[in-house]
PDB file of N, CA and C in Angstrom:
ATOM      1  N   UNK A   1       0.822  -1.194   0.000  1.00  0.00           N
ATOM      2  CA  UNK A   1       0.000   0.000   0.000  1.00  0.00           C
ATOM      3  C   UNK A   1       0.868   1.260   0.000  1.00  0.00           C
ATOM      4  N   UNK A   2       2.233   1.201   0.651  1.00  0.00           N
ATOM      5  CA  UNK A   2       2.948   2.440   0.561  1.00  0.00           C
ATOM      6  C   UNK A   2       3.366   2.453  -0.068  1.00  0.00           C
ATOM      7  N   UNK A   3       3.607   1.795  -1.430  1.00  0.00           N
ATOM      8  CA  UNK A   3       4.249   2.129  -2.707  1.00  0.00           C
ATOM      9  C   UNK A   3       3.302   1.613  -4.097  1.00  0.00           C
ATOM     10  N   UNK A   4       1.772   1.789  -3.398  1.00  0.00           N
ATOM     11  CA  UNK A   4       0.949   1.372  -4.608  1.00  0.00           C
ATOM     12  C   UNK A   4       1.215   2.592  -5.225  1.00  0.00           C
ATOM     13  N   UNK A   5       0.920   4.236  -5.167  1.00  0.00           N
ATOM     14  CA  UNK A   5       1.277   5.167  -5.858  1.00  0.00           C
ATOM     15  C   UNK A   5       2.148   4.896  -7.023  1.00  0.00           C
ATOM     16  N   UNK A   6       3.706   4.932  -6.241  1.00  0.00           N
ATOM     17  CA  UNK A   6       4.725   4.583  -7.573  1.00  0.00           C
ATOM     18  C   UNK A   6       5.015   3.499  -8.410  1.00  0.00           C
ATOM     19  N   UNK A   7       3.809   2.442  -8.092  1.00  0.00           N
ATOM     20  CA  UNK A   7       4.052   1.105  -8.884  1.00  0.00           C
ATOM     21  C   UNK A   7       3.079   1.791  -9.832  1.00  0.00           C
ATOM     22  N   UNK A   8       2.104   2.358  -9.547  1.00  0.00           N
ATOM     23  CA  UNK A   8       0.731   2.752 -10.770  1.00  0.00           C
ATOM     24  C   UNK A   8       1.085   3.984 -11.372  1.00  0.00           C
ATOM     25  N   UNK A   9       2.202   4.156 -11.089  1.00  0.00           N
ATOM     26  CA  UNK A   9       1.957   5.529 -11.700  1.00  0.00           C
ATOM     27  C   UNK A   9       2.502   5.757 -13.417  1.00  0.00           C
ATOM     28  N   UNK A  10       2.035   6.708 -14.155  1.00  0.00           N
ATOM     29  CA  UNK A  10       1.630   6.298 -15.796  1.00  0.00           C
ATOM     30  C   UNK A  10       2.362   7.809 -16.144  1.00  0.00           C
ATOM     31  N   UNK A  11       2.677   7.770 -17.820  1.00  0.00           N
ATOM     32  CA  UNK A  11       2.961   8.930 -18.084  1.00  0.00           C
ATOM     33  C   UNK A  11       2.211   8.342 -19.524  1.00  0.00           C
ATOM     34  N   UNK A  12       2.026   9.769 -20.261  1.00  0.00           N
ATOM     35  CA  UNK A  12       1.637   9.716 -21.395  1.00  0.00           C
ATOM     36  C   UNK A  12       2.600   9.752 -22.410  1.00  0.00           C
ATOM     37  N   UNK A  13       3.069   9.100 -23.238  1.00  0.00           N
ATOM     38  CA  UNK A  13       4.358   8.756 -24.204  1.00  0.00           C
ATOM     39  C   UNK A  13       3.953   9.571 -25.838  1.00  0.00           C
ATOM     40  N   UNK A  14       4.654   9.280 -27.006  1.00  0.00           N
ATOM     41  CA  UNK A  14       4.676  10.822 -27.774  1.00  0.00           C
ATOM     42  C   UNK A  14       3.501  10.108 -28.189  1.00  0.00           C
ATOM     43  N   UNK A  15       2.606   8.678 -28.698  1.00  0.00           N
ATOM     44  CA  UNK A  15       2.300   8.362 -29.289  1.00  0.00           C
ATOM     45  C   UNK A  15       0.903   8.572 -28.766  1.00  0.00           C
ATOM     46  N   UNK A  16       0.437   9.042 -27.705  1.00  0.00           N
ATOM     47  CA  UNK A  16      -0.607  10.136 -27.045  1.00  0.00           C
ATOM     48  C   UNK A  16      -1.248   8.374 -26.095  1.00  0.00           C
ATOM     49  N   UNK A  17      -0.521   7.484 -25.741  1.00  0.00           N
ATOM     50  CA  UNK A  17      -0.929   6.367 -25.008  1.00  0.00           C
ATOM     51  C   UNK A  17      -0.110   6.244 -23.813  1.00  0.00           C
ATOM     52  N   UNK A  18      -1.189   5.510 -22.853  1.00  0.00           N
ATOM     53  CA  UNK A  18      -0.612   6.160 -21.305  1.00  0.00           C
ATOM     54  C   UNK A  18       0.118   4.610 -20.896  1.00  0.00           C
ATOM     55  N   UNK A  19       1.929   4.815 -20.457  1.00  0.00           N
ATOM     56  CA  UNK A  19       2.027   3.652 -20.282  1.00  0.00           C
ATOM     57  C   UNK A  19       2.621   3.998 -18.500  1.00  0.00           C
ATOM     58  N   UNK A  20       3.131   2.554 -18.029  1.00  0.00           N
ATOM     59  CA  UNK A  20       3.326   2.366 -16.576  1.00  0.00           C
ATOM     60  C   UNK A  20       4.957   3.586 -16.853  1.00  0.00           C
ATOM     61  N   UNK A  21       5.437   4.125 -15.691  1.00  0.00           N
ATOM     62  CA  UNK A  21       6.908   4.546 -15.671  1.00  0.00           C
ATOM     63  C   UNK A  21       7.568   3.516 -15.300  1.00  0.00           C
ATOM     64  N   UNK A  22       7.140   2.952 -14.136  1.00  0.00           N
ATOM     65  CA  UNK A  22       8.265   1.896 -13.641  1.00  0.00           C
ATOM     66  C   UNK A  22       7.851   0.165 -13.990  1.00  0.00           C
ATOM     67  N   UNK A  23       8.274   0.407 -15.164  1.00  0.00           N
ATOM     68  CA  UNK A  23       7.517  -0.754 -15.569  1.00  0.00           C
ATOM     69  C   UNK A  23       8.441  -2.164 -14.989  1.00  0.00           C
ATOM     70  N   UNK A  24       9.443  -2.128 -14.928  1.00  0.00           N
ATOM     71  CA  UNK A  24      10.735  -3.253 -14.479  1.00  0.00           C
ATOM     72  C   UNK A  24      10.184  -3.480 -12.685  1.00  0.00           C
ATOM     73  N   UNK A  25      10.416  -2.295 -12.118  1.00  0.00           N
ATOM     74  CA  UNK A  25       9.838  -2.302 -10.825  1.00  0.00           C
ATOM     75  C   UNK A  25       8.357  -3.000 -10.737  1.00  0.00           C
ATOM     76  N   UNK A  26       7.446  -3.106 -11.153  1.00  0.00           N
ATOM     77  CA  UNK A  26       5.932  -3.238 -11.542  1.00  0.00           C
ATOM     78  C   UNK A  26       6.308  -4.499 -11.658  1.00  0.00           C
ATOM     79  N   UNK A  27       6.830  -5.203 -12.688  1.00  0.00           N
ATOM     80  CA  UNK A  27       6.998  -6.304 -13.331  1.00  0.00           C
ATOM     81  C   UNK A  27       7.277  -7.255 -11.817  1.00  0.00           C
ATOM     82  N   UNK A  28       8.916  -6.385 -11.045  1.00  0.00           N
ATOM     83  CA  UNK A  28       9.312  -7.361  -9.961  1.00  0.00           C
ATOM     84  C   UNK A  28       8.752  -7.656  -8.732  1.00  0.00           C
ATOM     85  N   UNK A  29       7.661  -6.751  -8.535  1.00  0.00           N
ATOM     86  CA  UNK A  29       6.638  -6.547  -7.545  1.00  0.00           C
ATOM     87  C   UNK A  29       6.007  -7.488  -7.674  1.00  0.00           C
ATOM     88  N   UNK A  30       4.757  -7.870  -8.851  1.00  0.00           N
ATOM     89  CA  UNK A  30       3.738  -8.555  -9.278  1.00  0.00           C
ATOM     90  C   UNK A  30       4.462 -10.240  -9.331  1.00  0.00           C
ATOM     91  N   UNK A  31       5.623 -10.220  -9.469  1.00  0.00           N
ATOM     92  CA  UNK A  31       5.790 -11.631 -10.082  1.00  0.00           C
ATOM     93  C   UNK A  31       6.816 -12.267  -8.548  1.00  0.00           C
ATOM     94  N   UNK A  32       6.996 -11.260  -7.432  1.00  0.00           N
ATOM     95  CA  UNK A  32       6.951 -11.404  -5.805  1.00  0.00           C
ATOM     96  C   UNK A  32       5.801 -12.133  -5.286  1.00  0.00           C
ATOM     97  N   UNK A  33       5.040 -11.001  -5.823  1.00  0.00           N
ATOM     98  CA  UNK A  33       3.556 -11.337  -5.296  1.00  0.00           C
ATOM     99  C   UNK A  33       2.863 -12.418  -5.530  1.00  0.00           C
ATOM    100  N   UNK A  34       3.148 -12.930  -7.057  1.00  0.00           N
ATOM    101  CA  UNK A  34       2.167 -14.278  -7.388  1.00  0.00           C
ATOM    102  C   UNK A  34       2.754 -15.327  -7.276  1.00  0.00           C
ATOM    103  N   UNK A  35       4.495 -15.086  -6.904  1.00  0.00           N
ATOM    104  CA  UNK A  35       5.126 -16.660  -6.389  1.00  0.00           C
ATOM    105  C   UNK A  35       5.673 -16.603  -4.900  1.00  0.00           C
ATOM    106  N   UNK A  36       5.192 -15.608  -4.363  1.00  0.00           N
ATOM    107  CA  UNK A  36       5.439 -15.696  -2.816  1.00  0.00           C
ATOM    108  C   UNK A  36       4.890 -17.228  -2.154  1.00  0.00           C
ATOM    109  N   UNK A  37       3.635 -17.858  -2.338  1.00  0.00           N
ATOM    110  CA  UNK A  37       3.505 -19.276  -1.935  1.00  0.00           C
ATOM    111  C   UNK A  37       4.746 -20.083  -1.890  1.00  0.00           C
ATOM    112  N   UNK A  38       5.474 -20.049  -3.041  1.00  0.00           N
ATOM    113  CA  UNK A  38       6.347 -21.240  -3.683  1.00  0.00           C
ATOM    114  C   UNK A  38       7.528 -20.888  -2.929  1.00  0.00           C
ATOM    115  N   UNK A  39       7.936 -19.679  -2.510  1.00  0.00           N
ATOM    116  CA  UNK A  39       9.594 -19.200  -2.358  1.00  0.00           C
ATOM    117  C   UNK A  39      10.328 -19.790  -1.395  1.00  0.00           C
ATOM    118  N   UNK A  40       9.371 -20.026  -0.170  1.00  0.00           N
ATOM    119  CA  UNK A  40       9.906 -20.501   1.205  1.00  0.00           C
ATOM    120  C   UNK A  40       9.172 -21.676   1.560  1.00  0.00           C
ATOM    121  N   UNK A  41       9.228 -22.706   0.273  1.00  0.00           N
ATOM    122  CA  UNK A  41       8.876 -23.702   0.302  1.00  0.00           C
ATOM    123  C   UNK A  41      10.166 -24.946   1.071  1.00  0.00           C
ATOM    124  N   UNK A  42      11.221 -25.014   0.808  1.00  0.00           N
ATOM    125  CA  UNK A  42      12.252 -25.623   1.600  1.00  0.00           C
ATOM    126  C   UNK A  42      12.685 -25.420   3.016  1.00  0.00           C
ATOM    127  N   UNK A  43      11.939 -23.648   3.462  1.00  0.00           N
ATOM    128  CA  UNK A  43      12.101 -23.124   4.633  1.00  0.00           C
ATOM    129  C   UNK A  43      10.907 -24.086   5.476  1.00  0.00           C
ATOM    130  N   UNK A  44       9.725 -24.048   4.576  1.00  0.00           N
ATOM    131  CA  UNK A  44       8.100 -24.544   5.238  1.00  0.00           C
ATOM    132  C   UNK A  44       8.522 -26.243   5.191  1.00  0.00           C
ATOM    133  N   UNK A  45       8.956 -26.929   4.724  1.00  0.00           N
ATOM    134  CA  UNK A  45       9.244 -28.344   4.889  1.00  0.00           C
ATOM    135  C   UNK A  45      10.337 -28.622   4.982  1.00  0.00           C
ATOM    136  N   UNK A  46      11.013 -28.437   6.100  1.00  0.00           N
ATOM    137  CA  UNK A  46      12.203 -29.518   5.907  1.00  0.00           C
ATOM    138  C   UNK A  46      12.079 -30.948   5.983  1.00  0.00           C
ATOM    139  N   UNK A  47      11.220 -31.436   6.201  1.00  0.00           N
ATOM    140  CA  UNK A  47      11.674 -32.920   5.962  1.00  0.00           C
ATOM    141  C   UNK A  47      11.423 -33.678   4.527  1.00  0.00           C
ATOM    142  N   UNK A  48      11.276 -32.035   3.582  1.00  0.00           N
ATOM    143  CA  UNK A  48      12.034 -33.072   2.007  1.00  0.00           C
ATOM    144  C   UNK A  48      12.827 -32.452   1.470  1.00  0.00           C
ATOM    145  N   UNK A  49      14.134 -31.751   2.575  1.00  0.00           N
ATOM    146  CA  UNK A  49      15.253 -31.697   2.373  1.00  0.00           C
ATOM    147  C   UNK A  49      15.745 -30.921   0.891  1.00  0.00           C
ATOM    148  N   UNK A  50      14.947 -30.119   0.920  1.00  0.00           N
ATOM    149  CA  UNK A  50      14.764 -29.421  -0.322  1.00  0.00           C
ATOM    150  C   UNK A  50      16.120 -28.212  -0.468  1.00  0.00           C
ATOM    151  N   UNK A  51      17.020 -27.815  -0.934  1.00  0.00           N
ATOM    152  CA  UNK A  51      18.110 -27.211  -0.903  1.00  0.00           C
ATOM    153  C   UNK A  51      17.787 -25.983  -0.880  1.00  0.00           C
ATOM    154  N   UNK A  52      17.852 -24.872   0.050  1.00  0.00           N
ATOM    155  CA  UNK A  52      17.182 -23.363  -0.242  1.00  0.00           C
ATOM    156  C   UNK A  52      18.387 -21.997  -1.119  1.00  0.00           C
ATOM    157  N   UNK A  53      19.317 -23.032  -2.199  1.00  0.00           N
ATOM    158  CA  UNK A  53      19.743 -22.207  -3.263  1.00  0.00           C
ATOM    159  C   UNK A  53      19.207 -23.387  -4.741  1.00  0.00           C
ATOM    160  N   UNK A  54      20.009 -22.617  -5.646  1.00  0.00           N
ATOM    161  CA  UNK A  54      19.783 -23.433  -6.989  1.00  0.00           C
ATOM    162  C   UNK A  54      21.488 -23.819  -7.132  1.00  0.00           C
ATOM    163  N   UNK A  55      22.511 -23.687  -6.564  1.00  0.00           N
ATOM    164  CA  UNK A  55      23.562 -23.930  -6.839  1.00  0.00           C
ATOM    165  C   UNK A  55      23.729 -25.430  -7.599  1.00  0.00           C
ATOM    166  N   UNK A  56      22.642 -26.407  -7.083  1.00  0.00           N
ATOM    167  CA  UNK A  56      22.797 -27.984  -8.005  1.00  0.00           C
ATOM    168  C   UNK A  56      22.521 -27.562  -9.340  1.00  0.00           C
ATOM    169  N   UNK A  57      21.557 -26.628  -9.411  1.00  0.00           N
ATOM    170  CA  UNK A  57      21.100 -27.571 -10.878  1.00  0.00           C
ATOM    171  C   UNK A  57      22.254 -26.230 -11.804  1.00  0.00           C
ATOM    172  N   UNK A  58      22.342 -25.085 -10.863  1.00  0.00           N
ATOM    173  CA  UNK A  58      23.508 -24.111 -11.798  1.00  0.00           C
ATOM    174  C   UNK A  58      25.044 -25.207 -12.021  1.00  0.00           C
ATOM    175  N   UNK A  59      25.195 -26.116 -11.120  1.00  0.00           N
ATOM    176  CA  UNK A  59      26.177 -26.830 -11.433  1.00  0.00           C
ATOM    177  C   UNK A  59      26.364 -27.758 -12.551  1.00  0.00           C
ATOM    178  N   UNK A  60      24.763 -28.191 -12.894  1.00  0.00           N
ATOM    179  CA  UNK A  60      24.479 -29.444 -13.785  1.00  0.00           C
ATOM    180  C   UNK A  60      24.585 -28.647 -14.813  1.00  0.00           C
ATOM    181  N   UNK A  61      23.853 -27.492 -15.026  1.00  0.00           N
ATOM    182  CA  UNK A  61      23.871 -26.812 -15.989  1.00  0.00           C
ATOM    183  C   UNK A  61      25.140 -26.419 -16.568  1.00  0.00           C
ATOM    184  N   UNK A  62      25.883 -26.148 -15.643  1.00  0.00           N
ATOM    185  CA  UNK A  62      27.161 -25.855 -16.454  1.00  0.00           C
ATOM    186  C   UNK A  62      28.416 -26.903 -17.257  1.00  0.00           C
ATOM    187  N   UNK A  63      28.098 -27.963 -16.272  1.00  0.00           N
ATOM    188  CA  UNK A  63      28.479 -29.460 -17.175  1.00  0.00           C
ATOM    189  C   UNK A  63      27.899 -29.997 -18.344  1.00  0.00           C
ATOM    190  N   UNK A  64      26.381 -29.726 -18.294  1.00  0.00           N
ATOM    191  CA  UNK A  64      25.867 -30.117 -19.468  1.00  0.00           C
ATOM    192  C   UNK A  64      26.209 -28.854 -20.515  1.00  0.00           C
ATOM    193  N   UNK A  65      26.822 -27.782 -20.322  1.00  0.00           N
ATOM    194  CA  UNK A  65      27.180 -27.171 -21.401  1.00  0.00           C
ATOM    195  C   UNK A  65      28.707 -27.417 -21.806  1.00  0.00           C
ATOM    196  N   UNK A  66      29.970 -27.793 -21.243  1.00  0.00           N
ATOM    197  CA  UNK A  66      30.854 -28.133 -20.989  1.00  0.00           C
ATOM    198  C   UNK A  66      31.364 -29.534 -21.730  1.00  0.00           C
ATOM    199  N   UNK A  67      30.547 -30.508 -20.932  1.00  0.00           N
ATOM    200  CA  UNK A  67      30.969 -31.522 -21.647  1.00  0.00           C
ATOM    201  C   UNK A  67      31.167 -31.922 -22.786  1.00  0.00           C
ATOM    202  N   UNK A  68      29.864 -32.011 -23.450  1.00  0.00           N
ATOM    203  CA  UNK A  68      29.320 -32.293 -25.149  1.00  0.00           C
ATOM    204  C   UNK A  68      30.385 -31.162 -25.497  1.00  0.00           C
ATOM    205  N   UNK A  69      30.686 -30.259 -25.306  1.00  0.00           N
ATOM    206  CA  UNK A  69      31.694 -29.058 -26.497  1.00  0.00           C
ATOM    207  C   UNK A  69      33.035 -29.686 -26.077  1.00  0.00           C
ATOM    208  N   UNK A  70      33.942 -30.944 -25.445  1.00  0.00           N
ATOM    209  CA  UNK A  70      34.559 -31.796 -25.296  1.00  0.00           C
ATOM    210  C   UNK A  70      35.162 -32.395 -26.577  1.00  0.00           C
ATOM    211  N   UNK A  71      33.552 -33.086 -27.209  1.00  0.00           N
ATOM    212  CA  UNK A  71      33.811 -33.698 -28.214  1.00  0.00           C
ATOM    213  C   UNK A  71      33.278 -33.468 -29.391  1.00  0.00           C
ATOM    214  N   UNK A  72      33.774 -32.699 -30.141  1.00  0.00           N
ATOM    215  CA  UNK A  72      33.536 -31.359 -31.281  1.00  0.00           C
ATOM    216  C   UNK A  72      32.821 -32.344 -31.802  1.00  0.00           C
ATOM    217  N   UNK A  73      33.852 -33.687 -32.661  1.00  0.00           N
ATOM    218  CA  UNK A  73      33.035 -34.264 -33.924  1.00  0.00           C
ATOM    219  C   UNK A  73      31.724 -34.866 -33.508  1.00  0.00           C
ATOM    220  N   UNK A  74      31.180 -35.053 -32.630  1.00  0.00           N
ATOM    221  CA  UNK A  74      29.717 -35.793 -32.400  1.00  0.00           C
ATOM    222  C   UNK A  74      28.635 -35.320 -32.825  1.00  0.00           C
ATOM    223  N   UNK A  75      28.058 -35.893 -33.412  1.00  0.00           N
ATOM    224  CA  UNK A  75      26.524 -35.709 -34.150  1.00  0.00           C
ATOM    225  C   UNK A  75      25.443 -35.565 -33.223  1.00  0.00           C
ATOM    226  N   UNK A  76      24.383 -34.754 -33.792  1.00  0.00           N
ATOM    227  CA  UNK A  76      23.507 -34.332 -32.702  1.00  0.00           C
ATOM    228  C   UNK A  76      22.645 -35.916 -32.405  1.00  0.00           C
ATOM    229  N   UNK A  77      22.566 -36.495 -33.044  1.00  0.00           N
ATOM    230  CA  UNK A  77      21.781 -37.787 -32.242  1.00  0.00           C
ATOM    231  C   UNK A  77      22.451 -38.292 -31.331  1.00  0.00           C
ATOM    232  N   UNK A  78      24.059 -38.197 -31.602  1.00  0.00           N
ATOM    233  CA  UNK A  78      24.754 -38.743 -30.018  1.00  0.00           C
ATOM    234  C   UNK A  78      24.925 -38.111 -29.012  1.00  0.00           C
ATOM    235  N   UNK A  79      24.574 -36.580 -29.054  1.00  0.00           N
ATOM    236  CA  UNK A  79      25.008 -35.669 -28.547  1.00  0.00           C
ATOM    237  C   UNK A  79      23.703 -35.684 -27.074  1.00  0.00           C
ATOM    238  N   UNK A  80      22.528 -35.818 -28.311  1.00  0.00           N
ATOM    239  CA  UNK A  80      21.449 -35.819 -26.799  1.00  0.00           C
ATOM    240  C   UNK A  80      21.337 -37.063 -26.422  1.00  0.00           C
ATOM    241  N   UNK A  81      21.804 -38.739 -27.171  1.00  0.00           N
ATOM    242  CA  UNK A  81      22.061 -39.528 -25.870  1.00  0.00           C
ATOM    243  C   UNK A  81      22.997 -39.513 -24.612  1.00  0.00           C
ATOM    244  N   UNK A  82      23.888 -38.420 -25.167  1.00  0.00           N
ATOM    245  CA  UNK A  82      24.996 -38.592 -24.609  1.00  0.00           C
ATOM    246  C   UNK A  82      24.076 -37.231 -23.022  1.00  0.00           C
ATOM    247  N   UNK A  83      23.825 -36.362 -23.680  1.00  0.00           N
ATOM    248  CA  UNK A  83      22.928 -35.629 -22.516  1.00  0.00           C
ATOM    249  C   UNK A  83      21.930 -36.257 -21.307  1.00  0.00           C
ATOM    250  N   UNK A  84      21.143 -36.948 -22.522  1.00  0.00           N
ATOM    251  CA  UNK A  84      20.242 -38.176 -21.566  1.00  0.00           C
ATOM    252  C   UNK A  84      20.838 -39.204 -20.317  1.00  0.00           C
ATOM    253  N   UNK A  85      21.751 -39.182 -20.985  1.00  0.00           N
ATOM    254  CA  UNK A  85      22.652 -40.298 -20.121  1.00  0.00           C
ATOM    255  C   UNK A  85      23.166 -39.666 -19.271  1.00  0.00           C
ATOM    256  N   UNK A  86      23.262 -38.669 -19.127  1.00  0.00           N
ATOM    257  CA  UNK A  86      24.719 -37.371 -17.823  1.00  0.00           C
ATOM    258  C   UNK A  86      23.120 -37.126 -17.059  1.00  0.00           C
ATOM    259  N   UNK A  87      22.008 -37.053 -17.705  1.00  0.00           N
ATOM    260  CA  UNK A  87      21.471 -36.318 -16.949  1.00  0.00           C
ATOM    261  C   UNK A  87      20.657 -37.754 -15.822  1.00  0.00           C
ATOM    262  N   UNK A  88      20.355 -39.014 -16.227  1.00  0.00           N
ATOM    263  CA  UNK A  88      20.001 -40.042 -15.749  1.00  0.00           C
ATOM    264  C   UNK A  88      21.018 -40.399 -14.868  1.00  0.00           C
ATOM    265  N   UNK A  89      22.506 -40.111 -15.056  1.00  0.00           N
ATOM    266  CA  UNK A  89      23.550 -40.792 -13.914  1.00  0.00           C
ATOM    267  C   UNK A  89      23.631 -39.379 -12.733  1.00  0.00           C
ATOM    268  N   UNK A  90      23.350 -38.141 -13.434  1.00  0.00           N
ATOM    269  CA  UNK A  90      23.619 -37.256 -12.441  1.00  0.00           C
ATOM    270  C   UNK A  90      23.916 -37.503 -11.088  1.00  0.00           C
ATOM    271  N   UNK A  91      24.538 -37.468  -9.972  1.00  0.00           N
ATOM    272  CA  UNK A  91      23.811 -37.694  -8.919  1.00  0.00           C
ATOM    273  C   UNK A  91      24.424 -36.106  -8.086  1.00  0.00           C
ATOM    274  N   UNK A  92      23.473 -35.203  -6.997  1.00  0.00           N
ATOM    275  CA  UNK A  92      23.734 -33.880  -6.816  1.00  0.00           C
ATOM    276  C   UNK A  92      24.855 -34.390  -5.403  1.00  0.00           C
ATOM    277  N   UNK A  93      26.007 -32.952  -5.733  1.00  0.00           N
ATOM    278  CA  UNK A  93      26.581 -32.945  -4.366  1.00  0.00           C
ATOM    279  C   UNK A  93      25.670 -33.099  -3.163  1.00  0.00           C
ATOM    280  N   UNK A  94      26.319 -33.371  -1.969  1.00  0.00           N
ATOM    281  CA  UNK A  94      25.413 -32.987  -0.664  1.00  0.00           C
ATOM    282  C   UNK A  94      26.190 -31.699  -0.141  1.00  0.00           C
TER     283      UNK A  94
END
């Protein structure tokens, strides 16, 4: 409520149509607001040990970009068994 003002607030642009000013701000507000349920979901259950960063899957992610560019000559059909397979053996640090 103390910053509904500057989240709504509009200017009129050359094209004589009224848009938001803080539209980035607006954007990070609203999309707070509609996944606030989900955020402190690992905080609300610990007993399914749920990790409260993304550091695993930023890790997987960066192997699965890593590896496959390893082995230049491979063809894309081996390339995503070869993905399928890293991503089925994965197993995450503790």
């Amino acid at each position: 409520m103390r910053w509904e003002g500057f989240i709504n607030e509009r200017a009129v642009g050359a094209d004589g149509k009224s848009h938001y000013m803080h539209k980035r701000t607006r954007s990070a507000y609203f999309s707070l607001r509609r996944n606030m349920p989900w955020l402190w979901t690992w905080y609300d259950h610990p007993e399914l040990h749920i990790p409260n960063t993304n550091n695993g899957i930023e890790a997987l992610n960066s192997d699965l970009k890593a590896k496959p560019n390893l082995h230049k000559g491979i063809t894309k059909e081996r390339r995503k068994v070869f993905i399928q397979d890293y991503i089925k053996s994965h197993k995450p640090r503790k």
